[in-house]
Protein backbone atom coordinates (compact mmCIF):
# COMPACT_ATOMS: atom_id res chain seq x y z
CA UNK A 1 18.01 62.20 -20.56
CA UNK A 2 21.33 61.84 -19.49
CA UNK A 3 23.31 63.11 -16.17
CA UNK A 4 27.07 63.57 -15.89
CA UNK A 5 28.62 64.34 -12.85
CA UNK A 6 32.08 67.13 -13.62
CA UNK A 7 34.04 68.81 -11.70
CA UNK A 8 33.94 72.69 -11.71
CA UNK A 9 37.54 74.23 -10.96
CA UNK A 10 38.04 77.44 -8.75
CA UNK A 11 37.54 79.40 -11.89
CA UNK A 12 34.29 78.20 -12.60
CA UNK A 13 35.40 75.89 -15.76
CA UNK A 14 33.65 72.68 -16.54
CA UNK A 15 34.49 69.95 -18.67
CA UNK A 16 31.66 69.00 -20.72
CA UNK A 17 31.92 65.07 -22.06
CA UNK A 18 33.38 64.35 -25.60
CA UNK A 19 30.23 62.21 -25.88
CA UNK A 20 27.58 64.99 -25.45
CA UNK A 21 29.92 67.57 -27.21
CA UNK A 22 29.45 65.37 -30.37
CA UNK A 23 26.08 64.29 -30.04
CA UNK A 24 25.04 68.11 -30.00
CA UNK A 25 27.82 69.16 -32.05
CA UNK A 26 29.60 72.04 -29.63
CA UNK A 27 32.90 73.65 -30.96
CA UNK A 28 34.75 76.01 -29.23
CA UNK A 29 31.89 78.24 -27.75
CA UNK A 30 28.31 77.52 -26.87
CA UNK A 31 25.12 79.81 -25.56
CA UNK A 32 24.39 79.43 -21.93
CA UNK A 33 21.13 80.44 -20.82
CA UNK A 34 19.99 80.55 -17.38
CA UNK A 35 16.71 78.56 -16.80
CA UNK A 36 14.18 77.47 -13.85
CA UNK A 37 15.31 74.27 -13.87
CA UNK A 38 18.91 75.01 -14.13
CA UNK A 39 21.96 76.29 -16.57
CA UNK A 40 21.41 75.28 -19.95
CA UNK A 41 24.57 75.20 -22.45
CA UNK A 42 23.35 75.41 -25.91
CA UNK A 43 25.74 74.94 -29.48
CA UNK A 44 26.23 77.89 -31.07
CA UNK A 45 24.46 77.57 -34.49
CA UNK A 46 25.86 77.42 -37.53
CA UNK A 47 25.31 80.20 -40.01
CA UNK A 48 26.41 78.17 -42.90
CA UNK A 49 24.25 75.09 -41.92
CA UNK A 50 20.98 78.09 -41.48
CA UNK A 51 18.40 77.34 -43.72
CA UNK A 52 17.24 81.23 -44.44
CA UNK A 53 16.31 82.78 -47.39
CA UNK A 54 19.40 84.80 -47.88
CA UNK A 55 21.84 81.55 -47.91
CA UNK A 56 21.72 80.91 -51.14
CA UNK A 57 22.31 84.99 -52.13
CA UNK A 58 25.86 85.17 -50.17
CA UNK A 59 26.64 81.99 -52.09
CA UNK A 60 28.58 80.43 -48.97
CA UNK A 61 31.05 83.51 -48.63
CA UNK A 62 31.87 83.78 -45.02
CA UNK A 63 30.70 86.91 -42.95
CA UNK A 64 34.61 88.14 -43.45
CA UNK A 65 34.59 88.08 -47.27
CA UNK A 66 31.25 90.04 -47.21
CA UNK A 67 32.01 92.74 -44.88
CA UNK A 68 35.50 92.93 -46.87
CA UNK A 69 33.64 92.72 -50.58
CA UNK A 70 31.43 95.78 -49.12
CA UNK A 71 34.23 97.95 -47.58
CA UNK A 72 36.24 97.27 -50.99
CA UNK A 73 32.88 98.83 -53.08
CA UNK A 74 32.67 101.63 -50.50
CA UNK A 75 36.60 102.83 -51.06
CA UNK A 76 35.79 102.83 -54.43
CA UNK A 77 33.02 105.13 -54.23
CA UNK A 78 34.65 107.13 -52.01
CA UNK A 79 37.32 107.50 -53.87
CA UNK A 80 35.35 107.90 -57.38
CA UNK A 81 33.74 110.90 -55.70
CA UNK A 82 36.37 112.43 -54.28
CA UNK A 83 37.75 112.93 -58.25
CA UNK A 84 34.94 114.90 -59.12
């Protein structure tokens, strides 16, 4: 285990090391959960890198492109129905 010492500013922001921000691959965000033993920053996962069994069905379209694909289908229906 490894301890860092950083410095927290007035607004409550800490720097967390390039070395540990690789190692457990953190991006811009990351899960902080509040534990016994202390705070606990976590990486925010990866939906992409998930290995569930519905991966392979949204054939690496991002969460965007589906919820724009299914609003597209939707107009249409709407709009079929309204002809009728």
């Amino acid at each position: 285990m490894t301890e860092t010492i950083v410095t927290v500013t007035k607004k409550g922001q800490a720097t967390i090391p390039v070395d540990l921000r690789r190692k457990h691959k953190i991006g811009r965000k990351v899960i902080v959960v509040d534990t016994e033993a202390g705070v606990l920053f976590k990486a925010v996962p990866d939906p992409m890198m998930e290995k569930g069994s519905l991966r392979e069905l949204f054939q690496g379209a991002s969460s965007r492109e589906l919820i724009d694909q299914a609003r597209a289908v939707e107009y249409g229906r709407d709009r079929a129905a309204r002809r009728r």
